[in-house]
Protein backbone atom coordinates (compact mmCIF):
# COMPACT_ATOMS: atom_id res chain seq x y z
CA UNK A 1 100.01 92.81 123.54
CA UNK A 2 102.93 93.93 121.75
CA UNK A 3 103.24 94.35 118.84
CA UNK A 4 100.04 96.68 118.89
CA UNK A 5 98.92 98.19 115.20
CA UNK A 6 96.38 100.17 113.80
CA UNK A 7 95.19 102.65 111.46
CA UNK A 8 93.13 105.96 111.29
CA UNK A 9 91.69 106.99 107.86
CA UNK A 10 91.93 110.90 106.70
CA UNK A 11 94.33 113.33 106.49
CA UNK A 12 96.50 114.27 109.38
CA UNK A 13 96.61 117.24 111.37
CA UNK A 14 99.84 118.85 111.44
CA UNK A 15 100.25 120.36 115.33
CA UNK A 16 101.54 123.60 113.71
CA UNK A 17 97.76 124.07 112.31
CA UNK A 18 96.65 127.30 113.42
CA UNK A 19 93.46 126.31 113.73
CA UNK A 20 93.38 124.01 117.08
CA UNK A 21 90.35 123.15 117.19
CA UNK A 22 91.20 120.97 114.14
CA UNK A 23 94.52 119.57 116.12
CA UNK A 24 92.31 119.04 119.07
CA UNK A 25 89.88 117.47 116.82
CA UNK A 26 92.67 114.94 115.14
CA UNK A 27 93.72 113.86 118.47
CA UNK A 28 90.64 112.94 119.32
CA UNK A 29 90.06 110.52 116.24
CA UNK A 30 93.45 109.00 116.49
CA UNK A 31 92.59 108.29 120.35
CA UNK A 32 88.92 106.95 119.63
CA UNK A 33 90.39 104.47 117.09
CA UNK A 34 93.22 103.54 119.60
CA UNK A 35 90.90 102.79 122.35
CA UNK A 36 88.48 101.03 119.95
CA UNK A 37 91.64 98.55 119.24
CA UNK A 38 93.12 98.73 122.93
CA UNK A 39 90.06 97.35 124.01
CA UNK A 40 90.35 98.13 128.08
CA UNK A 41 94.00 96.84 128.16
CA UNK A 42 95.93 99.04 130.64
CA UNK A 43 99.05 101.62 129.21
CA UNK A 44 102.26 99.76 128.99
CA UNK A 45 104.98 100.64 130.87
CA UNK A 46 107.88 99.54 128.75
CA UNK A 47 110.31 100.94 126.47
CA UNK A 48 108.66 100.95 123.34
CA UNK A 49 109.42 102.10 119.63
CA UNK A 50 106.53 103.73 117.38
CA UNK A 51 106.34 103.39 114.15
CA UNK A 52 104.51 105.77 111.80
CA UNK A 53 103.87 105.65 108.35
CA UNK A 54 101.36 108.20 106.37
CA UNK A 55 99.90 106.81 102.93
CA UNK A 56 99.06 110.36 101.36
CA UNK A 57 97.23 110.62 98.41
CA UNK A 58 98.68 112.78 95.61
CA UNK A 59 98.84 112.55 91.70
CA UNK A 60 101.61 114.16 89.45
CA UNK A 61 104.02 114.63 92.58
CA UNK A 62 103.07 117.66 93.45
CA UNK A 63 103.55 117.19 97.76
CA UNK A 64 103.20 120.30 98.81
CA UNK A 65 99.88 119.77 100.81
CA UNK A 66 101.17 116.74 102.42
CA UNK A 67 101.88 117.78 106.06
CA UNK A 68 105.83 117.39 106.83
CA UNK A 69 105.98 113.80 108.72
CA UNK A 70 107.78 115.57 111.70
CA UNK A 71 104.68 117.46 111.85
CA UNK A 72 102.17 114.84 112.10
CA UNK A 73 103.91 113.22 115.16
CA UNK A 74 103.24 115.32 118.19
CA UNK A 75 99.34 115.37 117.75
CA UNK A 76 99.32 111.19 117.49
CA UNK A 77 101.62 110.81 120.37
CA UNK A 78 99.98 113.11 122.66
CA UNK A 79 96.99 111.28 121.88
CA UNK A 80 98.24 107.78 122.87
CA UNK A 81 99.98 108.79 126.00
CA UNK A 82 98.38 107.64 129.17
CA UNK A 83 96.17 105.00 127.00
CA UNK A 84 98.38 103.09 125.22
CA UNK A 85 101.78 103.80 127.12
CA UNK A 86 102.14 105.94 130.49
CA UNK A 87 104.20 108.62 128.96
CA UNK A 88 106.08 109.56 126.13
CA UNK A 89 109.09 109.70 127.41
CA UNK A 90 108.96 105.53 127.17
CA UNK A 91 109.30 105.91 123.05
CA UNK A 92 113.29 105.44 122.68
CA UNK A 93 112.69 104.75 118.81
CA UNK A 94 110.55 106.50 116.59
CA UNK A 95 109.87 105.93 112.92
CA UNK A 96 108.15 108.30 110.83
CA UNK A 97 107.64 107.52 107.30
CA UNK A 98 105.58 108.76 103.78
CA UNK A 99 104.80 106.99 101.38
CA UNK A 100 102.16 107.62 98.43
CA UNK A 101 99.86 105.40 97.98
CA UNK A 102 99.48 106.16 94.38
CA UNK A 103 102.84 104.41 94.15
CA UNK A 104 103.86 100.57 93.87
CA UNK A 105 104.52 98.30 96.77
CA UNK A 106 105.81 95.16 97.09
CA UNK A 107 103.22 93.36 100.32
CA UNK A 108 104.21 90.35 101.85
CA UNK A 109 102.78 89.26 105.08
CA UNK A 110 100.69 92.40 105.17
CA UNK A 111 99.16 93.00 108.67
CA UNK A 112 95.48 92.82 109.33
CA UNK A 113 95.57 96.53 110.20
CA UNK A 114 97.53 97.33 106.84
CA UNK A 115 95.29 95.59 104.56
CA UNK A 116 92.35 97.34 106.32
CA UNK A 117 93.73 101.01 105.65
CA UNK A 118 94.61 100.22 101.76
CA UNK A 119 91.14 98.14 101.77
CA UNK A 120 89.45 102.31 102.37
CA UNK A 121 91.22 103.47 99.23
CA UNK A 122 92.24 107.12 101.11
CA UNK A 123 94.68 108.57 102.92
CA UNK A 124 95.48 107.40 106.19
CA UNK A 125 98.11 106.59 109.09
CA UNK A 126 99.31 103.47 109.87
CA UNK A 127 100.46 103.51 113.22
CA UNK A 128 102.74 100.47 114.92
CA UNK A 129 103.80 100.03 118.43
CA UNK A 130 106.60 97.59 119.12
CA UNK A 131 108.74 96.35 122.19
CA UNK A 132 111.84 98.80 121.71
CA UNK A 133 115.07 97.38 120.35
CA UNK A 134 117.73 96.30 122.36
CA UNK A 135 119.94 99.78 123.23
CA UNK A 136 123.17 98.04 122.86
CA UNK A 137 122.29 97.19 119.38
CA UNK A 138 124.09 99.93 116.86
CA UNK A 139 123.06 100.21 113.47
């Protein structure tokens, strides 16, 4: 099952939106697309490490609309707990990246899931679940 990869087109919610409806809303999507991957399988109960990474969409490097990464993360991992792992507290790594997809990158390999959010031309997350590394290894 593992790893497990997907992603979820649009602009993230930040949980610090004061609007929660919209949160609400966000976790919502990012759980429908889950389950539409997940496909029945029950949550894992491993120690896992989630990856993030949020292709925003902005010319002439102004970033000041693009929600802080630490502030995308909450919404997508409440929205996975209890479907795709038991609970949260399983995540010992966590990776949370930006990147603008206006930029150049360098694909090899690129995963199904990958190809499918750059395939949509628009912002989206890329989200990657993977066993978790082994805790006596120290970078």
């Amino acid at each position: 099952m593992l790893p497990f990869e997907f992603v979820v087109i649009g602009k993230p919610i930040s949980h610090q939106a004061k609007e929660r409806k919209r949160v609400q809303a966000w976790k919502d999507q990012v759980r429908s697309v889950a389950e539409s991957y997940w496909k029945g399988n029950v949550p894992l109960g491993e120690a896992i490490q989630v990856v993030i990474t949020h292709y925003y969409d902005i010319v002439g490097g102004d970033e000041s609309a693009v929600p802080d990464s630490d502030n995308i993360v909450k919404p997508v991992r409440d929205a996975l707990n209890g479907l795709i792992y038991v609970d949260d507290y399983q995540i010992t790594d966590f990776i949370s990246r930006r990147r603008n997809l206006n930029g150049s990158f360098r694909v090899k390999g690129i995963s199904p899931a990958l190809a499918e959010g750059f395939s949509k031309g628009q912002e989206f997350l890329h989200i990657r679940i993977e066993p978790a590394p082994d805790p006596g290894d120290l970078d």
